[in-house]
C-alpha atoms as a PDB file:
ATOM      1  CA  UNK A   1       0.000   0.000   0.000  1.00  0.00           C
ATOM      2  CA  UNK A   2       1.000   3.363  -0.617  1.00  0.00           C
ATOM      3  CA  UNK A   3       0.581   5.722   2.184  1.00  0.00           C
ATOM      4  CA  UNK A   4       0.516   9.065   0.337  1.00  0.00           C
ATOM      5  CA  UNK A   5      -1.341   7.567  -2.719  1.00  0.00           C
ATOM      6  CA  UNK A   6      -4.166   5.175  -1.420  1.00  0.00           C
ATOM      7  CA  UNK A   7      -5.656   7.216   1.153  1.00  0.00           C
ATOM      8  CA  UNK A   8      -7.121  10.395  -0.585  1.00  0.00           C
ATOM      9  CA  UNK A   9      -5.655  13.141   1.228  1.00  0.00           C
ATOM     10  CA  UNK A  10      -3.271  11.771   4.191  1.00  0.00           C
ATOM     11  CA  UNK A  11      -3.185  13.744   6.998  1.00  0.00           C
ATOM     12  CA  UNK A  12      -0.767  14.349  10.004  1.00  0.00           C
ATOM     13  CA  UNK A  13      -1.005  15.674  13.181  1.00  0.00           C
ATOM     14  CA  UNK A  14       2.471  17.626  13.887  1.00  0.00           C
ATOM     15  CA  UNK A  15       2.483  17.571  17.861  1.00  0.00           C
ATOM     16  CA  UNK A  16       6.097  19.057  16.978  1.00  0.00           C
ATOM     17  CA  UNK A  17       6.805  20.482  20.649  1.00  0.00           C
ATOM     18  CA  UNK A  18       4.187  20.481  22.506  1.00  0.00           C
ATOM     19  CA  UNK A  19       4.126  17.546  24.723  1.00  0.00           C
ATOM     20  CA  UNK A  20       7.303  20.386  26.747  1.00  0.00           C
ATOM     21  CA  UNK A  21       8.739  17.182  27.458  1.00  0.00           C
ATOM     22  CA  UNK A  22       6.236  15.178  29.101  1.00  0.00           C
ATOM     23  CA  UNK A  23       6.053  12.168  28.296  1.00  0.00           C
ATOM     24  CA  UNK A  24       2.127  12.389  30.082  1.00  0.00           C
ATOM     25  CA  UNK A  25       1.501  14.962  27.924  1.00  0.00           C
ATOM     26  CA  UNK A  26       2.774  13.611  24.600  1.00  0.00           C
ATOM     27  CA  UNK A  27       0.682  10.074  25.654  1.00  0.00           C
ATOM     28  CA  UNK A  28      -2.799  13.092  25.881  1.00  0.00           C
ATOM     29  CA  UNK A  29      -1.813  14.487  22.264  1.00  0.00           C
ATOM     30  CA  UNK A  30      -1.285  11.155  20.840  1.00  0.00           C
ATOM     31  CA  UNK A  31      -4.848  10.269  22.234  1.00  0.00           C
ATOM     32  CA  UNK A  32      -6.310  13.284  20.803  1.00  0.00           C
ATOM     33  CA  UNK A  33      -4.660  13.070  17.171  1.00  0.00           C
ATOM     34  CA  UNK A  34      -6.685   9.416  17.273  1.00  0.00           C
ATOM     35  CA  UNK A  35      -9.723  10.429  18.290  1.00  0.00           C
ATOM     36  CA  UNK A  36      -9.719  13.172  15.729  1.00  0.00           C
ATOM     37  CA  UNK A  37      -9.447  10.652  12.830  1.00  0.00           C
ATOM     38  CA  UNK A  38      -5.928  11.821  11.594  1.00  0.00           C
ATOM     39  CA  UNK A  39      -3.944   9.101   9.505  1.00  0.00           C
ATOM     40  CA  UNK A  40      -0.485   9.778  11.478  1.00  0.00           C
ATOM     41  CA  UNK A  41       0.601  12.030  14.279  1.00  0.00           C
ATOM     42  CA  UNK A  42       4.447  13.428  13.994  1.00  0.00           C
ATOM     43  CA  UNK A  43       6.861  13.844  16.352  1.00  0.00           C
ATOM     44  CA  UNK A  44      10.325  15.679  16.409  1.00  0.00           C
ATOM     45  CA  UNK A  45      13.372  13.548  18.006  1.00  0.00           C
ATOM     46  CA  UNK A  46      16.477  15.286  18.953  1.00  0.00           C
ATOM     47  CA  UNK A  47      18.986  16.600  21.044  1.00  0.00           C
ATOM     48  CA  UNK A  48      19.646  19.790  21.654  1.00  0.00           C
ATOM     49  CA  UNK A  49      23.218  19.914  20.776  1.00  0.00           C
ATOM     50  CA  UNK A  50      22.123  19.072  17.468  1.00  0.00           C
ATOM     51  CA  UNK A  51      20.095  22.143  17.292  1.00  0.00           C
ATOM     52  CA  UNK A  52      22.425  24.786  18.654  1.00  0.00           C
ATOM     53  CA  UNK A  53      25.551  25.302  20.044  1.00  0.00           C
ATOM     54  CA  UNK A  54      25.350  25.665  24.185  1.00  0.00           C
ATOM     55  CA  UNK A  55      25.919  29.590  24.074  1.00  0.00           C
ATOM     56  CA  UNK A  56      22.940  29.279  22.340  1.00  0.00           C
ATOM     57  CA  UNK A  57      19.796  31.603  23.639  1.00  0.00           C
ATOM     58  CA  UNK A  58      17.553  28.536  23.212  1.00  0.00           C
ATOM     59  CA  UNK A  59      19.544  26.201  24.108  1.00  0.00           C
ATOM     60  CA  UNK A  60      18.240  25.394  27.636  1.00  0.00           C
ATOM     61  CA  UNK A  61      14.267  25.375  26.108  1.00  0.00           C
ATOM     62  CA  UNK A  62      15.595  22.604  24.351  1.00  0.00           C
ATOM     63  CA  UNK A  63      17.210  20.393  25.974  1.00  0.00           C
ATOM     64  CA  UNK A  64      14.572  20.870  28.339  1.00  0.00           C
ATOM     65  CA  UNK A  65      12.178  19.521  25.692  1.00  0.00           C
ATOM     66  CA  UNK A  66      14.405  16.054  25.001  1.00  0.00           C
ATOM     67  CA  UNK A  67      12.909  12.916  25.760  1.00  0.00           C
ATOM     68  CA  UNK A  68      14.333   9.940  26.990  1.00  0.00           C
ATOM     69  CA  UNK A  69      14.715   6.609  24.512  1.00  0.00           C
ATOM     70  CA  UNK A  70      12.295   4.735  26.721  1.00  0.00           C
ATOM     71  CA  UNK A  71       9.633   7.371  26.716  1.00  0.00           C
ATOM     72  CA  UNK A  72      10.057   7.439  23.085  1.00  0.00           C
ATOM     73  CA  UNK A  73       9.372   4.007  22.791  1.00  0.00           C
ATOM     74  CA  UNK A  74       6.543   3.866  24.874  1.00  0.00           C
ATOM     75  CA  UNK A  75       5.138   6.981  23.260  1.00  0.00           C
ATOM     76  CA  UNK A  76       5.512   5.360  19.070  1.00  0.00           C
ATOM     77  CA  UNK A  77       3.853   2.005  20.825  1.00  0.00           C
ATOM     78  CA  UNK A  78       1.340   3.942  22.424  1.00  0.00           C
ATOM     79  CA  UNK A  79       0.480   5.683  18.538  1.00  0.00           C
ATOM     80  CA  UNK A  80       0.536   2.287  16.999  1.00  0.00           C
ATOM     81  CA  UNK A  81      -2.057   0.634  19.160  1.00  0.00           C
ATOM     82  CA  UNK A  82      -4.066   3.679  18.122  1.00  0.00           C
ATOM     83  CA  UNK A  83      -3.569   2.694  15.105  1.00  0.00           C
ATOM     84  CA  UNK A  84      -1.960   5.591  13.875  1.00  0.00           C
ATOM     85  CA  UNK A  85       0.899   5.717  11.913  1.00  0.00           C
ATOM     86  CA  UNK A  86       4.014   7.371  13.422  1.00  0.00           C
ATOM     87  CA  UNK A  87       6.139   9.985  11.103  1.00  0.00           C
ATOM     88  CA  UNK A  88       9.130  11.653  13.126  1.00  0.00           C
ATOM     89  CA  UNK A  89      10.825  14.578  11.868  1.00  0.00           C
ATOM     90  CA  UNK A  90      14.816  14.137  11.974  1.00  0.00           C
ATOM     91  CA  UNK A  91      17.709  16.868  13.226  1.00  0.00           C
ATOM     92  CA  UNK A  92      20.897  15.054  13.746  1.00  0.00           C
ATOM     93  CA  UNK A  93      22.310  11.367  13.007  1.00  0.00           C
ATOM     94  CA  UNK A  94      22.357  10.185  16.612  1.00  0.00           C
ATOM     95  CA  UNK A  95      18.665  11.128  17.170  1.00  0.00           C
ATOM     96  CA  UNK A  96      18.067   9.192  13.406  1.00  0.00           C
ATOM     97  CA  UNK A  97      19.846   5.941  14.871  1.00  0.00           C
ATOM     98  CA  UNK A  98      17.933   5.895  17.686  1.00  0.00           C
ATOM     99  CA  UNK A  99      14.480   6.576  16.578  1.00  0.00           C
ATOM    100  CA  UNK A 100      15.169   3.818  13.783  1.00  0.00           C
ATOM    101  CA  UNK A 101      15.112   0.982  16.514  1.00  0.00           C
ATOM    102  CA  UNK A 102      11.411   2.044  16.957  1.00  0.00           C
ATOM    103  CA  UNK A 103      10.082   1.262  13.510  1.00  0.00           C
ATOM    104  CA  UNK A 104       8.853   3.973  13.127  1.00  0.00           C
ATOM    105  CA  UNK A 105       6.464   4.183   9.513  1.00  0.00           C
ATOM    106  CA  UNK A 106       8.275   7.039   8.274  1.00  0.00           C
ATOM    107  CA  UNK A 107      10.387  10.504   8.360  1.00  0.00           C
ATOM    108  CA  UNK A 108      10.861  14.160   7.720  1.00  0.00           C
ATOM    109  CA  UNK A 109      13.397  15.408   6.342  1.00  0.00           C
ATOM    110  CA  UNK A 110      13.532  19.052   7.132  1.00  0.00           C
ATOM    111  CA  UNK A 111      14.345  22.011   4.757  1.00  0.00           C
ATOM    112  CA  UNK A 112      17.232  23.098   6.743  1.00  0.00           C
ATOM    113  CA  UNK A 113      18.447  19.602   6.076  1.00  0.00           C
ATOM    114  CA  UNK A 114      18.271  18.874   2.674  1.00  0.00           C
ATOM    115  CA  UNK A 115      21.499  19.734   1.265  1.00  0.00           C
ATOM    116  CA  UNK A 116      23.251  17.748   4.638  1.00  0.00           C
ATOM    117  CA  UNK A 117      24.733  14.965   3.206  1.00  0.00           C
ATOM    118  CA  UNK A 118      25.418  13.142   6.423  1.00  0.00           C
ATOM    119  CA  UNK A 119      21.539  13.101   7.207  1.00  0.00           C
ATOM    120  CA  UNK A 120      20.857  12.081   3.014  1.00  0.00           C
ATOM    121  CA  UNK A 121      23.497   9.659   2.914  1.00  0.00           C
ATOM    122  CA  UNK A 122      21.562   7.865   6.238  1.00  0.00           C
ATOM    123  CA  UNK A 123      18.363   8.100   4.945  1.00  0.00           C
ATOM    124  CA  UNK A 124      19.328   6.887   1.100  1.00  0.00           C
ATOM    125  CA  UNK A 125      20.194   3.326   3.304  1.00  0.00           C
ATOM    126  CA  UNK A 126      16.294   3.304   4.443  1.00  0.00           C
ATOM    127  CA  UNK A 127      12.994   1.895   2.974  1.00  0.00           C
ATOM    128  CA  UNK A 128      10.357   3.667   5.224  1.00  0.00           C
ATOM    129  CA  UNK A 129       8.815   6.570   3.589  1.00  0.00           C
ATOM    130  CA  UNK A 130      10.180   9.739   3.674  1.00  0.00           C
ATOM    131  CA  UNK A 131       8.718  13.240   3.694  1.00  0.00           C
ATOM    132  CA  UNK A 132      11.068  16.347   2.301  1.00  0.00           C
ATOM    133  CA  UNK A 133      10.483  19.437   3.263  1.00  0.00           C
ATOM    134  CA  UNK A 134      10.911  22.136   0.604  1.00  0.00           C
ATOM    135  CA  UNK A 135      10.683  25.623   2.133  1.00  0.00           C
ATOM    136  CA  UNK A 136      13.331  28.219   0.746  1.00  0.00           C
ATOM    137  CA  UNK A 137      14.854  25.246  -1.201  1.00  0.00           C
ATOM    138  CA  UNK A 138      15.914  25.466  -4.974  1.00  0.00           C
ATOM    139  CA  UNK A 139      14.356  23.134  -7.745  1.00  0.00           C
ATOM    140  CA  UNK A 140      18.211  21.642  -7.792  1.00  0.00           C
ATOM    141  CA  UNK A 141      18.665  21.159  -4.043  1.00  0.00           C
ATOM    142  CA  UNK A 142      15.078  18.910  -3.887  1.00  0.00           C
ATOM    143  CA  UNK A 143      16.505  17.561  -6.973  1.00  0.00           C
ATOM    144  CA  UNK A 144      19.834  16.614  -5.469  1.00  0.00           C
ATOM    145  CA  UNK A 145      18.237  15.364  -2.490  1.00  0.00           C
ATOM    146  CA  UNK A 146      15.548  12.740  -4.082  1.00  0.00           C
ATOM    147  CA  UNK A 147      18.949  11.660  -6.113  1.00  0.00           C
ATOM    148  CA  UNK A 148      20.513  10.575  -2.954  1.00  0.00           C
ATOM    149  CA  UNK A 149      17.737   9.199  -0.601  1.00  0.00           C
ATOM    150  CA  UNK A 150      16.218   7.317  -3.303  1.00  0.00           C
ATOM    151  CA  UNK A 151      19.124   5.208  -3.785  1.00  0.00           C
ATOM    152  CA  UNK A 152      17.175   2.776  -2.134  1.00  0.00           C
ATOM    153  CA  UNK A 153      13.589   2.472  -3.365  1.00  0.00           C
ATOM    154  CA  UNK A 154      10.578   3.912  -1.327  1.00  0.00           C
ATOM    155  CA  UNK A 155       8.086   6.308  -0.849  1.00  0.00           C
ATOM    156  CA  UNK A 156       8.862  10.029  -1.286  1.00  0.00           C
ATOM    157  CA  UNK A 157       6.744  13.185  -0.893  1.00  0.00           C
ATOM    158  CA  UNK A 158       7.572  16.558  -0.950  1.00  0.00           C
ATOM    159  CA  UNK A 159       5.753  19.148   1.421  1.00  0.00           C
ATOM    160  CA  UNK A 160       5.284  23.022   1.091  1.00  0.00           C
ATOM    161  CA  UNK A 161       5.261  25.372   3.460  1.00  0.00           C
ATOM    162  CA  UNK A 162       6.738  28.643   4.067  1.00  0.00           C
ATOM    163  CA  UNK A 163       9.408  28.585   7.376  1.00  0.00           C
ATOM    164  CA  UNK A 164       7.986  31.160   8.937  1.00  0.00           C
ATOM    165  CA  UNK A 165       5.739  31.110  12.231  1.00  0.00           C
ATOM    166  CA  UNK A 166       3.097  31.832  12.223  1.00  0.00           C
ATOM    167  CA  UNK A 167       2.936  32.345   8.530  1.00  0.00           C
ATOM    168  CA  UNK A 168       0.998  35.178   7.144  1.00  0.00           C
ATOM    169  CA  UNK A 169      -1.724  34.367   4.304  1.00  0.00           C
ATOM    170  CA  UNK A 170       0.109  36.117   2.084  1.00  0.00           C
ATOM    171  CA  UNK A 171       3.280  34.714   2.207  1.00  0.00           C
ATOM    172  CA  UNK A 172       1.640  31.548   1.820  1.00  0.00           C
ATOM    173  CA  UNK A 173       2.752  30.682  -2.053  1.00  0.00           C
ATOM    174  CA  UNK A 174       0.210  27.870  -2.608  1.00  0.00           C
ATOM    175  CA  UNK A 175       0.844  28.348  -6.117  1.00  0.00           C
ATOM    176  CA  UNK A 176       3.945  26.421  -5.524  1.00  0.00           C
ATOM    177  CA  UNK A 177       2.168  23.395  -4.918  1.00  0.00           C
ATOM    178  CA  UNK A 178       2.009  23.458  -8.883  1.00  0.00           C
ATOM    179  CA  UNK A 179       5.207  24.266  -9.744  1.00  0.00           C
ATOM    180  CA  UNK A 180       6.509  21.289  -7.835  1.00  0.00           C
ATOM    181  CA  UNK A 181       4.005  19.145  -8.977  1.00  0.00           C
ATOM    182  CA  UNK A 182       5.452  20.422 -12.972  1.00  0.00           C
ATOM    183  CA  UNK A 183       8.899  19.749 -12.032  1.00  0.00           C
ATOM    184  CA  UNK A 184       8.307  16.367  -9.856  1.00  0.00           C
ATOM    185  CA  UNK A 185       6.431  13.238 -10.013  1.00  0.00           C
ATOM    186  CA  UNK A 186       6.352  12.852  -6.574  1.00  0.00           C
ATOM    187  CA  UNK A 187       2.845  13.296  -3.869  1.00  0.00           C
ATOM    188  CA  UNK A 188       3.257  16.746  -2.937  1.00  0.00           C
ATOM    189  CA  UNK A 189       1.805  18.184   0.841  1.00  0.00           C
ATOM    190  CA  UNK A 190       1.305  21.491   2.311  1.00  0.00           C
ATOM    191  CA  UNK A 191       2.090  22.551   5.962  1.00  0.00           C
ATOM    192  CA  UNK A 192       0.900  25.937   6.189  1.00  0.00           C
ATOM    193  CA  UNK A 193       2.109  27.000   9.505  1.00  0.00           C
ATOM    194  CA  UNK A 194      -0.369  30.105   9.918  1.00  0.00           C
ATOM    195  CA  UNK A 195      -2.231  31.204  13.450  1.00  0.00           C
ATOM    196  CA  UNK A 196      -4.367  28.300  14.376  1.00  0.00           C
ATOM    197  CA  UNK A 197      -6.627  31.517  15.791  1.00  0.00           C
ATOM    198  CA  UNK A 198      -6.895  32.828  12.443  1.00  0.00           C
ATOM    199  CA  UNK A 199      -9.971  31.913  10.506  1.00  0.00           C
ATOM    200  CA  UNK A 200      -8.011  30.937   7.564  1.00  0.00           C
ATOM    201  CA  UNK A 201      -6.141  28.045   9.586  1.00  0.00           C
ATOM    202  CA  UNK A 202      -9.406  25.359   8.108  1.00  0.00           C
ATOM    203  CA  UNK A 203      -9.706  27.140   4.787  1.00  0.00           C
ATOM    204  CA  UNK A 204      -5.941  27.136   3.759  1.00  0.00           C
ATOM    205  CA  UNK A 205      -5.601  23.342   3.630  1.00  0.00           C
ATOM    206  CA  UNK A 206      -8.789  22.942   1.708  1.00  0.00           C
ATOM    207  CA  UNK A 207      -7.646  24.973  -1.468  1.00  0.00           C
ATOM    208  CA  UNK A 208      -4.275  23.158  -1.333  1.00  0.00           C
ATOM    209  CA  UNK A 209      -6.306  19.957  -1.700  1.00  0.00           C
ATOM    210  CA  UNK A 210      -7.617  21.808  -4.609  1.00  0.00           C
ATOM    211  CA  UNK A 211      -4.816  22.865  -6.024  1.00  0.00           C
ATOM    212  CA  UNK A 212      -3.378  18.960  -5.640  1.00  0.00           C
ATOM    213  CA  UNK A 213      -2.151  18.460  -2.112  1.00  0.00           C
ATOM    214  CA  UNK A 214      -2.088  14.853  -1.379  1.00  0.00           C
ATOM    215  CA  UNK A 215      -1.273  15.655   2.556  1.00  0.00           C
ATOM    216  CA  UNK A 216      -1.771  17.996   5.200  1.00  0.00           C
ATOM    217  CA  UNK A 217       0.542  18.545   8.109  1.00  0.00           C
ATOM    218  CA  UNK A 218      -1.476  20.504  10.766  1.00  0.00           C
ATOM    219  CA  UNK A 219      -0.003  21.246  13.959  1.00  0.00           C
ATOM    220  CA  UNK A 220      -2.006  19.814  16.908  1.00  0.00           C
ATOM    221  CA  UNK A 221      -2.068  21.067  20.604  1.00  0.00           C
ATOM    222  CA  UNK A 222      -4.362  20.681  24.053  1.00  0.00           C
ATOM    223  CA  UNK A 223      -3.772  24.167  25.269  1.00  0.00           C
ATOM    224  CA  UNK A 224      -2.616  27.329  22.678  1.00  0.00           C
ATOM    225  CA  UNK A 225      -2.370  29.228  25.548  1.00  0.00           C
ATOM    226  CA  UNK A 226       1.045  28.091  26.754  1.00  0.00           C
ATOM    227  CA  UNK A 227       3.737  29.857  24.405  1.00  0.00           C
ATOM    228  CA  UNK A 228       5.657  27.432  23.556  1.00  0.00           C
ATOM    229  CA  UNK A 229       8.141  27.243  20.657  1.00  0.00           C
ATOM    230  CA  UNK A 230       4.998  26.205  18.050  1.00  0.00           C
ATOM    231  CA  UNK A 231       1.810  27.166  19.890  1.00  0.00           C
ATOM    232  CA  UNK A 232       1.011  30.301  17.618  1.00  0.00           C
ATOM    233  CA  UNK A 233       0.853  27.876  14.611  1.00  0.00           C
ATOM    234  CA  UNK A 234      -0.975  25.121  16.167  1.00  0.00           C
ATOM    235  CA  UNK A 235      -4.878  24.680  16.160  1.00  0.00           C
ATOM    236  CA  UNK A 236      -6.622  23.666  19.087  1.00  0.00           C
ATOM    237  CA  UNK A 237      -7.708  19.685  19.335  1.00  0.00           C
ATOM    238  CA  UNK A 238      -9.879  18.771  22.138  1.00  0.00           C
ATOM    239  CA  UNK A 239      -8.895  16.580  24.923  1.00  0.00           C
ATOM    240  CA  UNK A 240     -12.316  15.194  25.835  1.00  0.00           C
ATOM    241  CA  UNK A 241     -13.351  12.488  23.958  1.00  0.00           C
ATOM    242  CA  UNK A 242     -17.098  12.966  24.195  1.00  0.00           C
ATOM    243  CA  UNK A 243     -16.263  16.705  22.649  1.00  0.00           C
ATOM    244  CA  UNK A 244     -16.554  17.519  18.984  1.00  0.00           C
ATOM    245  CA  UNK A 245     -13.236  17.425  17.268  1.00  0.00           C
ATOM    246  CA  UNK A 246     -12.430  19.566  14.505  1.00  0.00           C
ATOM    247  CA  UNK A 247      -9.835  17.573  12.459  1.00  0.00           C
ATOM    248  CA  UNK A 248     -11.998  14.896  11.820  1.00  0.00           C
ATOM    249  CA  UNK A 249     -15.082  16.824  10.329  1.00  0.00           C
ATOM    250  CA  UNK A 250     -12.314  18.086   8.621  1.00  0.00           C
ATOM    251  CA  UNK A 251     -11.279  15.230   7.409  1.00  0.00           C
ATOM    252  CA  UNK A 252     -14.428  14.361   5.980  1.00  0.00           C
ATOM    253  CA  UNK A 253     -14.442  17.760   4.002  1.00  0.00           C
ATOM    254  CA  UNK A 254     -11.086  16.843   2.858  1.00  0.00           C
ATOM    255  CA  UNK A 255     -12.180  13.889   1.267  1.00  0.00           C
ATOM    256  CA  UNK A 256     -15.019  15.172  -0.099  1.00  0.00           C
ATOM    257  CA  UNK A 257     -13.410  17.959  -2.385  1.00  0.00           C
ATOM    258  CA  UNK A 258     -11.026  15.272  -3.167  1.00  0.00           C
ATOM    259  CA  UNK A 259     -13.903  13.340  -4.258  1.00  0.00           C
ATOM    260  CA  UNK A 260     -15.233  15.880  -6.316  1.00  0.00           C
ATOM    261  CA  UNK A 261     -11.749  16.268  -8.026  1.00  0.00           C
ATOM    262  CA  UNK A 262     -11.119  12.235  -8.871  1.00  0.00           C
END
């Protein structure tokens, strides 16, 4: 089966930083991205040296946000018995290695990475799929980066999204979504990264699906209030079960406009 092919529009809940490294509260997202109906939920493994040097004005926020490799693997087989499949965005080699020994279903690749040809090199060794992101990269850099990790055959997409949070509408660039889809044969995504207060932040994804967007990567939190390094481009997911949850009425209007364009 094709993950980015057989499932209309496949879409991922990013919980990117928000569990502050809590294991507890990573176990309540994960929960929450299932009961919502998402296909996946995402996480981001790595250390903070791999981020930024110690000096670094950050540098404590993130290392405070690390998680150990036992919490990690309760928290993918925790996703998996939700039957959700488990995507985890990469930053460094050692945090690769380790997350591997999870089996994990797939990766992310992230723009700031895809001209590193330490990370390429590791993933062009790997079958899982794997997600590239494309923001501020050149038609030659995704190029050069398919080149390598497909040395060894699997699944590749290629997500938009402008690396800037939150992103404003109109620095958006959906257009792009068909200028990739011209110079690739490859699923292409969107992650729009704009205010999950703004209006927009349901609307956006659906005319990418329009425009040919295969996935969605939306950002998923239980509480927008806490500042955190992602919380002004996250959107709101309830915790209560018996509570209406937005993503997967959503979903269903996802599928239907991809309906309408099959």
């Amino acid at each position: 089966m094709k993950l980015f092919q057989d499932n209309g529009v496949f879409i991922i809940a990013e919980m990117a930083n928000s569990h502050e490294g809590e294991l507890s509260t990573a176990l309540e997202i994960t929960q929450s991205a299932a009961n919502s109906g998402a296909h996946a939920v995402k996480y981001q493994k790595f250390y903070a040296n791999e981020l930024a040097e110690s000096t670094h004005e950050n540098y404590d926020l993130y290392k405070k946000l690390e998680m150990k490799n036992k919490e990690w693997h309760e928290l993918i087989k925790f996703a998996k018995e939700k039957n959700l499949k488990v995507f985890v965005d990469i930053f460094g080699l050692q945090s690769a290695k380790e997350i591997f020994k999870n089996n994990v279903d797939g990766y992310k690749i992230h723009s700031s990475d895809i001209s590193n040809p330490k990370i390429l090199d590791f993933f062009s060794q790997i079958k899982k799929p794997t997600l590239l992101s494309t923001g501020g990269c050149t038609p030659s850099e995704i190029q050069d980066a398919i080149n390598i990790v497909s040395k060894t055959p699997k699944e590749i997409a290629l997500l938009h999204g402008f690396q800037g949070y939150p992103t404003k509408n109109n620095d958006l660039n959906l257009r792009r979504i068909k200028t990739l889809q011209k110079h690739f044969d490859y699923p292409i995504g969107v992650m729009d990264h704009i205010s999950g207060s703004s209006s927009m932040s349901l609307i956006i994804p659906l005319i990418a699906i329009g425009l040919g967007a295969q996935i969605v990567e939306k950002h998923i939190t239980l509480d927008r209030s806490k500042k955190g390094l992602n919380e002004n481009t996250i959107r709101f997911i309830s915790k209560k079960k018996n509570e209406p949850e937005w993503m997967l009425s959503w979903r269903l209007d996802c599928y239907k406009k991809w309906l309408k364009m099959k």
